[in-house]
Protein backbone atom coordinates (compact mmCIF):
# COMPACT_ATOMS: atom_id res chain seq x y z
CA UNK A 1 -6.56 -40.65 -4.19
CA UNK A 2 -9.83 -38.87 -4.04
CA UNK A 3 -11.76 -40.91 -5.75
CA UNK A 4 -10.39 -43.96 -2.50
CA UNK A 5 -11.39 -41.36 -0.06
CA UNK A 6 -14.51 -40.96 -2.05
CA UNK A 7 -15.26 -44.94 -1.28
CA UNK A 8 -13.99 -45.15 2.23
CA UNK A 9 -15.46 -42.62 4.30
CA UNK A 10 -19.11 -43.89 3.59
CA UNK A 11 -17.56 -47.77 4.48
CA UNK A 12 -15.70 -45.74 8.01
CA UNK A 13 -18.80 -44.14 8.81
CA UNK A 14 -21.08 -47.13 8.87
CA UNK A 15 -18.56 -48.90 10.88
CA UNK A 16 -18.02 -46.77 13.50
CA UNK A 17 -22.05 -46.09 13.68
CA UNK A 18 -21.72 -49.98 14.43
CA UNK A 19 -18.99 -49.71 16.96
CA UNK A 20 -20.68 -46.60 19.09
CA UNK A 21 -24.33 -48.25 18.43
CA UNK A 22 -24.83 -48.87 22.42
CA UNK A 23 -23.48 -45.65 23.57
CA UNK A 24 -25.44 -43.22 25.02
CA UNK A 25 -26.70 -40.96 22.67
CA UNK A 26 -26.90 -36.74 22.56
CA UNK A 27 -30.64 -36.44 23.16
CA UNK A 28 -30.11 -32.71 22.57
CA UNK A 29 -32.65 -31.37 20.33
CA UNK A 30 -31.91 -29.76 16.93
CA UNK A 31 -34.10 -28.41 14.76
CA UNK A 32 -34.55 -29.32 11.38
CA UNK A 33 -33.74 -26.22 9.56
CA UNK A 34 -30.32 -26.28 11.11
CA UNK A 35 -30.15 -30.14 10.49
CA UNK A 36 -27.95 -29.82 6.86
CA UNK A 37 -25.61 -27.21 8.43
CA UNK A 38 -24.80 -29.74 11.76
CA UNK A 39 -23.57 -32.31 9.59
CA UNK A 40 -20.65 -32.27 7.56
CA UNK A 41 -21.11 -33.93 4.22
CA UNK A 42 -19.16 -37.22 3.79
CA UNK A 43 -17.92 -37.00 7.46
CA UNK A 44 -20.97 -38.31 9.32
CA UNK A 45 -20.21 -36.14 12.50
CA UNK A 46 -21.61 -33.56 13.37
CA UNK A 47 -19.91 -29.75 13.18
CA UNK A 48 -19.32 -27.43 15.88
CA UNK A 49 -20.33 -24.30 15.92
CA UNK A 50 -17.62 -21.63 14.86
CA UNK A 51 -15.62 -20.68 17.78
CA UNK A 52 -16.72 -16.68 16.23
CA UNK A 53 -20.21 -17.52 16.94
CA UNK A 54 -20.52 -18.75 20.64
CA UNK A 55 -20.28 -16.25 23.46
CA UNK A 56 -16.73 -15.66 25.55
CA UNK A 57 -18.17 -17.25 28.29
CA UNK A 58 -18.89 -20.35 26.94
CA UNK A 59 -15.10 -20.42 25.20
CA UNK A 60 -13.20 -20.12 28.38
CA UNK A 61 -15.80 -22.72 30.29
CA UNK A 62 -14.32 -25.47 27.40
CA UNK A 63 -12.22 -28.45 29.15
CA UNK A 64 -9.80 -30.16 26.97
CA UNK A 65 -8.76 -33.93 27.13
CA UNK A 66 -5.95 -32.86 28.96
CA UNK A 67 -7.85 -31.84 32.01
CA UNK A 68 -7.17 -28.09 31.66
CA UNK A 69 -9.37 -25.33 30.29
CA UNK A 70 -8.80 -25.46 26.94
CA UNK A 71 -8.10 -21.23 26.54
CA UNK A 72 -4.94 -21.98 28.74
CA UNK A 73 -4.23 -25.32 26.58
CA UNK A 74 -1.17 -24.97 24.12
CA UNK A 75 -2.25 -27.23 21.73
CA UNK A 76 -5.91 -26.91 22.46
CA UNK A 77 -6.79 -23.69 22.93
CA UNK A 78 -6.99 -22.78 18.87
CA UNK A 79 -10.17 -25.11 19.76
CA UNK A 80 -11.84 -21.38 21.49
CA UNK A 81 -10.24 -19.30 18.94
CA UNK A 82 -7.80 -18.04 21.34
CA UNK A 83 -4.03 -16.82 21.66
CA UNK A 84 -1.62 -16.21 23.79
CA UNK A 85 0.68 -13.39 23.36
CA UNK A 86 3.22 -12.39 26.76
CA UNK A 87 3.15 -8.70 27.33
CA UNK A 88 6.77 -8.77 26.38
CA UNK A 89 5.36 -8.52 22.78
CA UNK A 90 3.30 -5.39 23.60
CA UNK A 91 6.14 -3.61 25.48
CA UNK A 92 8.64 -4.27 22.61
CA UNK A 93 6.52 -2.79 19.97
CA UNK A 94 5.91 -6.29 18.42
CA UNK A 95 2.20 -5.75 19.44
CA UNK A 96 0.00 -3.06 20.12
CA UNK A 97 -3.53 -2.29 21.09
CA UNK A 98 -6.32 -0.38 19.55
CA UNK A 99 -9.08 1.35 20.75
CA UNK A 100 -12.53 1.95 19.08
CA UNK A 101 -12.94 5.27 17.87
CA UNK A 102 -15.37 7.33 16.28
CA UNK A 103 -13.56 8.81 13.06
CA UNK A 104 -15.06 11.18 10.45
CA UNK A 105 -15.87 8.45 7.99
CA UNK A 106 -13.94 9.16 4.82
CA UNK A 107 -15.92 9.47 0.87
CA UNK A 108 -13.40 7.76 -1.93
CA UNK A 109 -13.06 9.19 -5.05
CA UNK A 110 -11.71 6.81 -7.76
CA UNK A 111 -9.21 8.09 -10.53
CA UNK A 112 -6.66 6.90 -12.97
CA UNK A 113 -3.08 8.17 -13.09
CA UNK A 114 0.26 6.99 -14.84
CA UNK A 115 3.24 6.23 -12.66
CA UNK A 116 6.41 8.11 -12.77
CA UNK A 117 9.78 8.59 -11.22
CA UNK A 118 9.86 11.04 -8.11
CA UNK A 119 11.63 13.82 -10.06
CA UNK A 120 13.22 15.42 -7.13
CA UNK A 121 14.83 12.51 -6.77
CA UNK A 122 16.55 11.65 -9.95
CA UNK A 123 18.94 13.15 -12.02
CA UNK A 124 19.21 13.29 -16.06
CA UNK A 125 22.32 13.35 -17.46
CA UNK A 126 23.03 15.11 -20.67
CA UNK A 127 26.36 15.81 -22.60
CA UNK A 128 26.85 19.96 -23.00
CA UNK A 129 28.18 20.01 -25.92
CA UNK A 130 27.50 18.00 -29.61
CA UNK A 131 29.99 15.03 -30.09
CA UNK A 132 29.58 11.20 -30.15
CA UNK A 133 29.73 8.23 -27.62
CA UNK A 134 32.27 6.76 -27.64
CA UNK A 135 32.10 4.05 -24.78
CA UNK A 136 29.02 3.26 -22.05
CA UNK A 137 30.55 2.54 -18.52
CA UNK A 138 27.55 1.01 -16.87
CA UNK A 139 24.60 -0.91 -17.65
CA UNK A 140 20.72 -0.41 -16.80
CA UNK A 141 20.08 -0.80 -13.35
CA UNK A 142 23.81 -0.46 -11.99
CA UNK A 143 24.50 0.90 -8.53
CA UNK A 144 26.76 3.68 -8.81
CA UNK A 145 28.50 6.62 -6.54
CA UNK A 146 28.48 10.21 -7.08
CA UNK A 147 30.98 10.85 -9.64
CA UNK A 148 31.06 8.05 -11.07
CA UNK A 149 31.71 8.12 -15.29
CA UNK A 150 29.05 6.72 -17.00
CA UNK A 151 29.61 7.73 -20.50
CA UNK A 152 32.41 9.06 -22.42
CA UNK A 153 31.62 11.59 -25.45
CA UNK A 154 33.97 12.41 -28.10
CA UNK A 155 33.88 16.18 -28.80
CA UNK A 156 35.40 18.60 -31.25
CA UNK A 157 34.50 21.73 -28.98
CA UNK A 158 35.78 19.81 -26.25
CA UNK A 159 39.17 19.06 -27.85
CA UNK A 160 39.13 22.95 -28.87
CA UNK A 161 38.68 23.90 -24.92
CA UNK A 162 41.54 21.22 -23.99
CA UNK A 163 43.87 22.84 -26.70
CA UNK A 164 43.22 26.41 -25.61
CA UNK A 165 43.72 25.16 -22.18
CA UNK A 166 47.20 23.73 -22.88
CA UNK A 167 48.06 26.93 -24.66
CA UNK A 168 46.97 29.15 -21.80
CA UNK A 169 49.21 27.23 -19.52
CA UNK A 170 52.17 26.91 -22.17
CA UNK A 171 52.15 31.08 -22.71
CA UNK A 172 51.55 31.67 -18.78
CA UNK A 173 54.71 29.48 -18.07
CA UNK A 174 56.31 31.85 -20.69
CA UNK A 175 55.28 34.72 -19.03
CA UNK A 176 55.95 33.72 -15.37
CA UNK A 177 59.69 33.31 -16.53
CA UNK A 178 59.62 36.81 -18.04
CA UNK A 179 57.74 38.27 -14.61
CA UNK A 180 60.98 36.66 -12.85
CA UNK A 181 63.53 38.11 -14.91
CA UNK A 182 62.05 41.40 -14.83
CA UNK A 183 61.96 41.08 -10.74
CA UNK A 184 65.41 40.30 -10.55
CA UNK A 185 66.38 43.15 -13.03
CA UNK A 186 64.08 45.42 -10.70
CA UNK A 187 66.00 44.33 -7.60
CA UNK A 188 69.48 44.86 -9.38
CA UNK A 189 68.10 48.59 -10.43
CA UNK A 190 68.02 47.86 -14.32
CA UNK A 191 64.67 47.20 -14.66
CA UNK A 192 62.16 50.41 -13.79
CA UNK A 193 59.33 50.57 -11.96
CA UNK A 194 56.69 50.61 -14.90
CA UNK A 195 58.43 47.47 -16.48
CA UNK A 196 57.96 45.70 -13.47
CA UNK A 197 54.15 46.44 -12.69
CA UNK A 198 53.84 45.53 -16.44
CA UNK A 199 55.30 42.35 -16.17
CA UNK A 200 53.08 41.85 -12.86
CA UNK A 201 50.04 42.69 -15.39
CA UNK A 202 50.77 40.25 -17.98
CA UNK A 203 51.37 37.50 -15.53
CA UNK A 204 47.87 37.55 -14.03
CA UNK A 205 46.26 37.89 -17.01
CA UNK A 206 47.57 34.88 -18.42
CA UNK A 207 46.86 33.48 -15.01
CA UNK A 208 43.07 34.58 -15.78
CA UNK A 209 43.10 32.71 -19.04
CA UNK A 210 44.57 29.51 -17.80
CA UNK A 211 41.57 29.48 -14.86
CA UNK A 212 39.07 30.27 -17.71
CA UNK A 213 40.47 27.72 -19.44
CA UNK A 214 40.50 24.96 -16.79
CA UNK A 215 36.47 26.31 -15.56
CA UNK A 216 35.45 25.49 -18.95
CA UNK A 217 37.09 21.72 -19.18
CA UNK A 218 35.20 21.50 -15.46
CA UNK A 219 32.20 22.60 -16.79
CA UNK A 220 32.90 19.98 -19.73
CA UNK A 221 32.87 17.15 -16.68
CA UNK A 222 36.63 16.71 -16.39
CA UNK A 223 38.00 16.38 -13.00
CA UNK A 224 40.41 18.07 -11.50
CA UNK A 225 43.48 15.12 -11.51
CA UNK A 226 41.93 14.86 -15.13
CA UNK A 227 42.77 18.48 -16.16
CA UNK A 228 45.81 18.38 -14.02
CA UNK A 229 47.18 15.15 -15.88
CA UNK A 230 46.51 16.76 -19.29
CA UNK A 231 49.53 17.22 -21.44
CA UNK A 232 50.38 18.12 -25.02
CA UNK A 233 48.79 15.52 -27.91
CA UNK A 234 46.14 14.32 -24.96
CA UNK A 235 43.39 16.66 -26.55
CA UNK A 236 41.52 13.72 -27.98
CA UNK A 237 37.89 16.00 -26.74
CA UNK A 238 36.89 12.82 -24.39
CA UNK A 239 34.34 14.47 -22.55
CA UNK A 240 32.83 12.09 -19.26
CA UNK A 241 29.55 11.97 -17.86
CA UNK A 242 29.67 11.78 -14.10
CA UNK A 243 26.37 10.60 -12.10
CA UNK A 244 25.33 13.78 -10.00
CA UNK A 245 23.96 11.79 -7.28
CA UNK A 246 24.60 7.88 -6.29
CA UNK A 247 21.69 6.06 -7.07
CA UNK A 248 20.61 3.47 -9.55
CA UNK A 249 20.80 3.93 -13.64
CA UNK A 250 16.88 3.85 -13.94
CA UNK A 251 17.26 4.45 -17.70
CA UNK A 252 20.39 4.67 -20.34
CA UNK A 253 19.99 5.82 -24.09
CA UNK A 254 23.78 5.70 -25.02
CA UNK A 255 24.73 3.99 -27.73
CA UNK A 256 28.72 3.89 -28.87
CA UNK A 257 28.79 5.36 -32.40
CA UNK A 258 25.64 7.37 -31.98
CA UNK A 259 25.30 11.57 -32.21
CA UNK A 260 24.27 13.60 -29.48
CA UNK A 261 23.11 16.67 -28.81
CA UNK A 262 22.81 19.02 -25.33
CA UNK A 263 19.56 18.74 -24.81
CA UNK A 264 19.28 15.23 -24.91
CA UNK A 265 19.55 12.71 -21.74
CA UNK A 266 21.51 10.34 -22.18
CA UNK A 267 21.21 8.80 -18.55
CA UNK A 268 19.09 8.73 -15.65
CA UNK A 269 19.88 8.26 -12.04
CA UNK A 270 18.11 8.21 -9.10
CA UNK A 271 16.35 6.09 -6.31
CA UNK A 272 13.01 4.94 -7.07
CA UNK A 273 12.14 3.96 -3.21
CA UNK A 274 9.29 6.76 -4.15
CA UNK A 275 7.20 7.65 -7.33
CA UNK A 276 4.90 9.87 -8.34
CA UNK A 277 1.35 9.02 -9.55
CA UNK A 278 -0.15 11.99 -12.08
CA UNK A 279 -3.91 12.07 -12.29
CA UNK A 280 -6.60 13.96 -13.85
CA UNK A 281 -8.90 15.82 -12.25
CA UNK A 282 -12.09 17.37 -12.86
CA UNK A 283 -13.57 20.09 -12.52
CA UNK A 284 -16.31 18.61 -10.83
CA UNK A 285 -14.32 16.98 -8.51
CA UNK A 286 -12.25 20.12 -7.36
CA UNK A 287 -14.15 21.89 -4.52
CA UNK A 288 -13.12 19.12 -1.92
CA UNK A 289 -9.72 19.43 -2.92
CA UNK A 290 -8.83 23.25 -3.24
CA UNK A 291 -6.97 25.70 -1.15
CA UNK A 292 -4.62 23.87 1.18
CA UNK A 293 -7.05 20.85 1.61
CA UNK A 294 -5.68 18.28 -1.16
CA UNK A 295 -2.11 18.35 0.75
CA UNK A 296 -1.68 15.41 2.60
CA UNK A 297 -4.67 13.65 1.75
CA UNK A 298 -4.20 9.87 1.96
CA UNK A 299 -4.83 8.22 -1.51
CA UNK A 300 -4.66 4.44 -2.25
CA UNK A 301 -3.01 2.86 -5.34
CA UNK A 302 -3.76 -0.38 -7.56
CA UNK A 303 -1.74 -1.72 -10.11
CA UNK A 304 -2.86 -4.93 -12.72
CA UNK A 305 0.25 -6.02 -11.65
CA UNK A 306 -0.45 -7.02 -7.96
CA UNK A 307 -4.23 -7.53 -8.22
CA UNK A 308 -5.76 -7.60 -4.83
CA UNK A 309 -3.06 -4.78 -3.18
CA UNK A 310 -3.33 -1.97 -2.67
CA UNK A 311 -0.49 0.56 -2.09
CA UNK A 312 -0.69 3.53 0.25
CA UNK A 313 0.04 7.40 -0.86
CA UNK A 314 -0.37 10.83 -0.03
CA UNK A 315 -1.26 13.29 -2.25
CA UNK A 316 1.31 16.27 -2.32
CA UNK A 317 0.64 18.69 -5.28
CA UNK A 318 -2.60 20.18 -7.22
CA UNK A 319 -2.21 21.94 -10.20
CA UNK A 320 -3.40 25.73 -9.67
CA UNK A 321 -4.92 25.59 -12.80
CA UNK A 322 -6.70 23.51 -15.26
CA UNK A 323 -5.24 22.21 -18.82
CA UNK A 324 -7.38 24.41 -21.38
CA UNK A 325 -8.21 21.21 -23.68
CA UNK A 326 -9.17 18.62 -21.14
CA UNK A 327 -10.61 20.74 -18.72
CA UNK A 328 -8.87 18.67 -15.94
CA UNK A 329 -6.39 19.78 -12.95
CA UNK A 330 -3.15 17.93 -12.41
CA UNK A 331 -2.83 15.74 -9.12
CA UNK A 332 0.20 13.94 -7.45
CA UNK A 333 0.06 10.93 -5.40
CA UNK A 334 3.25 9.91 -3.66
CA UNK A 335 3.50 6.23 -3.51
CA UNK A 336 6.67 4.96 -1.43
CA UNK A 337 7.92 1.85 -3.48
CA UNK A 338 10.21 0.05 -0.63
CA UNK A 339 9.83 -3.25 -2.19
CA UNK A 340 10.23 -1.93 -5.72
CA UNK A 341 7.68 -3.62 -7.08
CA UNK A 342 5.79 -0.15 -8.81
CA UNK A 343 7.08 0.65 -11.66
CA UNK A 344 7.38 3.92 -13.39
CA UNK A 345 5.15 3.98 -16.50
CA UNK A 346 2.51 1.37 -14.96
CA UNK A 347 -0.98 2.57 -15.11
CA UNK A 348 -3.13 2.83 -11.59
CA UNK A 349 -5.91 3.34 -10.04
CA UNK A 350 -6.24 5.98 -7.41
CA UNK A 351 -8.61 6.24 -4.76
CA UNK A 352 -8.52 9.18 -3.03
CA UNK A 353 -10.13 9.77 1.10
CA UNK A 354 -12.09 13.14 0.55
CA UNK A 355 -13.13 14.05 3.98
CA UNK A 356 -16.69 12.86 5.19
CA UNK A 357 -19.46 14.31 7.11
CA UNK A 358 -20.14 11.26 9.43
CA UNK A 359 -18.58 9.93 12.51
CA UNK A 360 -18.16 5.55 12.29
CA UNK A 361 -17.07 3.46 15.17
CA UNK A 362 -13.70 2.39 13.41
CA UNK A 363 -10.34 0.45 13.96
CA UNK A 364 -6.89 0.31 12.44
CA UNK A 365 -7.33 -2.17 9.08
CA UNK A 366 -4.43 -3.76 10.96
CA UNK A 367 -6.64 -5.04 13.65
CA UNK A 368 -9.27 -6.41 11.24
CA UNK A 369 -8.44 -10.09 9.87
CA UNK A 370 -9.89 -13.30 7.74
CA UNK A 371 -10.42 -16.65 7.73
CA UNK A 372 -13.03 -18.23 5.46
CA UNK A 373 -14.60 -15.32 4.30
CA UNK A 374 -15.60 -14.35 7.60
CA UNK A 375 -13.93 -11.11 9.58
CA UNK A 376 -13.03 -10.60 13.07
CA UNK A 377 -10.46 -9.22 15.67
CA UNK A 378 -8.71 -10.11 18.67
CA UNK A 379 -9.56 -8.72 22.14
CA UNK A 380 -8.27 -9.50 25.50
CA UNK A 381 -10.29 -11.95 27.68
CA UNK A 382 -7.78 -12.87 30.29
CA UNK A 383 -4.03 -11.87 31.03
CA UNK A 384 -1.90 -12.91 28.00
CA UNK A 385 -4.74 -14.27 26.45
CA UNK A 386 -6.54 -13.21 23.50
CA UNK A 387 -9.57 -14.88 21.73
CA UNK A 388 -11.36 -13.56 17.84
CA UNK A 389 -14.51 -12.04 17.37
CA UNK A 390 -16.32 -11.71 14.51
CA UNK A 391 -17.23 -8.29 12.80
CA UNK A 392 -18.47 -6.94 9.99
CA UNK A 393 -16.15 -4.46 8.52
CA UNK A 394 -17.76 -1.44 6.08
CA UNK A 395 -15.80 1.25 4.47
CA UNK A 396 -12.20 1.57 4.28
CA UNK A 397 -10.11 4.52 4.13
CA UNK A 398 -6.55 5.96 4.85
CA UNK A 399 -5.67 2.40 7.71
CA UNK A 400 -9.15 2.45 9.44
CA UNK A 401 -11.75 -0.04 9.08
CA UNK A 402 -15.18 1.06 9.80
CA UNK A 403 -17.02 -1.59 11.93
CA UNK A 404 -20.75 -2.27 10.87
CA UNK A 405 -22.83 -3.74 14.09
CA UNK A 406 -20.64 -4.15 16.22
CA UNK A 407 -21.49 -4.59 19.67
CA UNK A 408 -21.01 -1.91 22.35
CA UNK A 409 -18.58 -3.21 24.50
CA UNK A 410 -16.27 -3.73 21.99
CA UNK A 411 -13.69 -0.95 22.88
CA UNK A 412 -9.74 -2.59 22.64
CA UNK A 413 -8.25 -4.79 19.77
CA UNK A 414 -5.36 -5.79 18.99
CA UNK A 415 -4.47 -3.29 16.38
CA UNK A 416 -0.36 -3.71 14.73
CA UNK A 417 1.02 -7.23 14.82
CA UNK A 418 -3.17 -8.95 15.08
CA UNK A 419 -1.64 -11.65 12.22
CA UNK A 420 0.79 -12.82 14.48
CA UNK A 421 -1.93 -13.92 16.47
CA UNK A 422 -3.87 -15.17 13.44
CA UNK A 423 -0.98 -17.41 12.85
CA UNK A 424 -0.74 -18.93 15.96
CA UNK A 425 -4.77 -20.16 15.37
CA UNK A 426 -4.52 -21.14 12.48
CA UNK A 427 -1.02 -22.89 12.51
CA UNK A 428 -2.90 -25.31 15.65
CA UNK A 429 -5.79 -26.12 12.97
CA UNK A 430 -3.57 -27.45 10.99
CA UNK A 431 -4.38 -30.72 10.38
CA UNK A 432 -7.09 -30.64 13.35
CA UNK A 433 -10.09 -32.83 12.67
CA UNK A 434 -10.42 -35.49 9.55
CA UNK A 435 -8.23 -35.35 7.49
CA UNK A 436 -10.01 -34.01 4.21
């Protein structure tokens, strides 16, 4: 197909150089050094300029073929670079303006950190006591509710805890029908007072052993209907792992068959919508960043995995003091992770917005858009409409955009929602001119 188009468009081009040979021709000058740029290679007509490049003025003085200005045109006006937006969209919060400010011009610093879960919030879950799984309720990456049983353990302690428990209830039965008898003895003057108060003794003491009892199988993770339902020959020592929290298992090391131990985690739950990133720092880098100063600083994060992102943070702890081997300070970044697509474990890179000693004419990076390579903006010319200028953009820190040359009267933008308009353009170019 290209190699048709390849023969055809010289073969089009002398023909309609034929057709139009009478008409009168632009006798507008151009001069050669602009001669290669004004002519389109293969095309054989000549280019117009960029609708970044010619002045405001000149944009909304187009006409279009259908007798209108083009600006006001709907399917022209792309033509001038311009869009329309009603103020609907601006009083809705679909759009907003920007003004041109003068910020304190941030200075990155660049550093490499691992990615881990937010610890405050997930949960790991561990079995108390020595034993061995004995069935796995969930899988990796289930939803599941607070409560919920995740894994069961099979436990000699815990059978010993649910036998002494069934004892302590069995002997306080025992003893609550003695306390009764000895009441009734009281009341008929047989029993004296001494034999009753001891019989009032014994009965809360084996009351006391039976609540012992019972703390320890809820310490164990058995619910109350579970220690309730328990009966004699049920002391198998099942011991279940409830989730603290609802959340998502974000990792699961149970295995049926296998040993455990307290201290190991056998589960993890938790919500990953934000991680941490921990970082070295050093020494050298410190002074910017001590006292209360490193709190809140904005931070940005790449991954390998989504080359060409970048994903906002906030640093939100500094070590108070520095690891005696590597000389370096710990630093957290959080990272929210809405569209999960960080992972914990993933190495990043971390640039970090150390304050700056010089004051940049800057927008929201919102406001600042591309086509071609080229940068520019949207600013209002007149009443919903909106045409592009081009800017140079320079450093980038923490959502502002510092702009490099830009002119003066450049003061409003169109900050949050700018690629709407950017689609409207660029959706009219489509297929606008030859077709290529």
């Amino acid at each position: 197909m290209n190699g048709m188009k390849t023969i055809w468009q010289p073969l089009l081009a002398l023909a309609l150089a034929l057709c139009f040979s009478c008409t009168e021709k632009d006798q507008r000058p151009v001069e050669a050094s602009n001669a290669a740029a004004a002519t389109e290679e293969g095309h054989g007509h000549e280019v117009e300029r960029s609708d970044l490049d010619r002045p405001v003025a000149e944009l909304l003085a187009l006409d279009c073929e259908h007798n209108m200005k083009t600006y006001t045109c709907a399917e022209c006006r792309y033509e001038a670079g311009v869009s329309c937006a009603p103020a609907e969209l601006f009083k809705d919060g679909t759009l907003r303006m920007a003004t041109v400010e003068r910020r304190m011009a941030a200075q990155p610093l660049e550093l490499t950190g691992e990615l881990a879960f937010d610890e405050e919030r997930v949960s790991h879950v561990s079995a108390v006591v020595s034993g061995v799984v004995r069935k796995t309720l969930v899988r990796l990456g289930s939803r599941v509710a607070r409560g919920q049983v995740l894994v069961e353990v099979e436990s000699a302690e815990a059978a010993e805890a649910q036998e002494s428990f069934l004892q302590a209830e069995a002997e306080a039965a025992l003893v609550q029908r003695e306390s009764e008898r000895v009441e009734e003895l009281h009341r008929q003057g047989i029993a004296s007072e001494r034999e009753l108060q001891r019989g009032r003794q014994e009965l809360e003491l084996a009351r006391l052993r039976v609540e012992t009892a019972r703390g320890r199988l809820s310490w164990l993770g058995m619910s109350v209907d579970a220690v309730r339902g328990l009966k004699a020959g049920d002391a198998r020592g099942l011991v279940p792992l409830r989730a603290p929290e609802a959340g998502t298992v974000l990792a699961l090391h149970a295995v049926p068959g296998e040993s455990v131990h307290p201290e190991e985690s056998l589960a993890t739950v938790g919500d990953s919508g934000r991680l941490w990133v921990w970082c070295d720092l050093y020494e050298r880098d410190l002074a910017p960043l001590t006292g209360r100063r490193a709190e809140g600083m904005a931070a940005e994060l790449h991954v390998q995995a989504w080359p060409g992102e970048s994903f906002p943070g906030r640093v939100d702890f500094l070590s108070p003091s520095l690891d005696a081997a590597t000389r370096t300070a710990r630093l957290r970044v959080a990272v929210e992770n809405d569209g999960q697509r960080l992972m914990a474990g993933m190495f990043a890179r971390v640039k970090l917005f150390l304050p700056g000693d010089e004051k940049v004419r800057a927008v929201p990076a919102a406001a600042v858009l591309e086509d071609e390579g080229r940068a520019f903006v949207f600013v209002p010319v007149k009443g919903d409409y909106f045409v592009r200028r081009a800017v140079r953009p320079g450093r980038r820190w923490d959502g502002w955009v510092e702009l490099l040359g830009a002119p003066d009267s450049l003061d409003r933008v169109v900050g949050e929602g700018a690629f709407l308009l950017k689609s409207d353009v660029l959706r009219s170019k489509m297929g606008a001119g030859c077709a290529d």
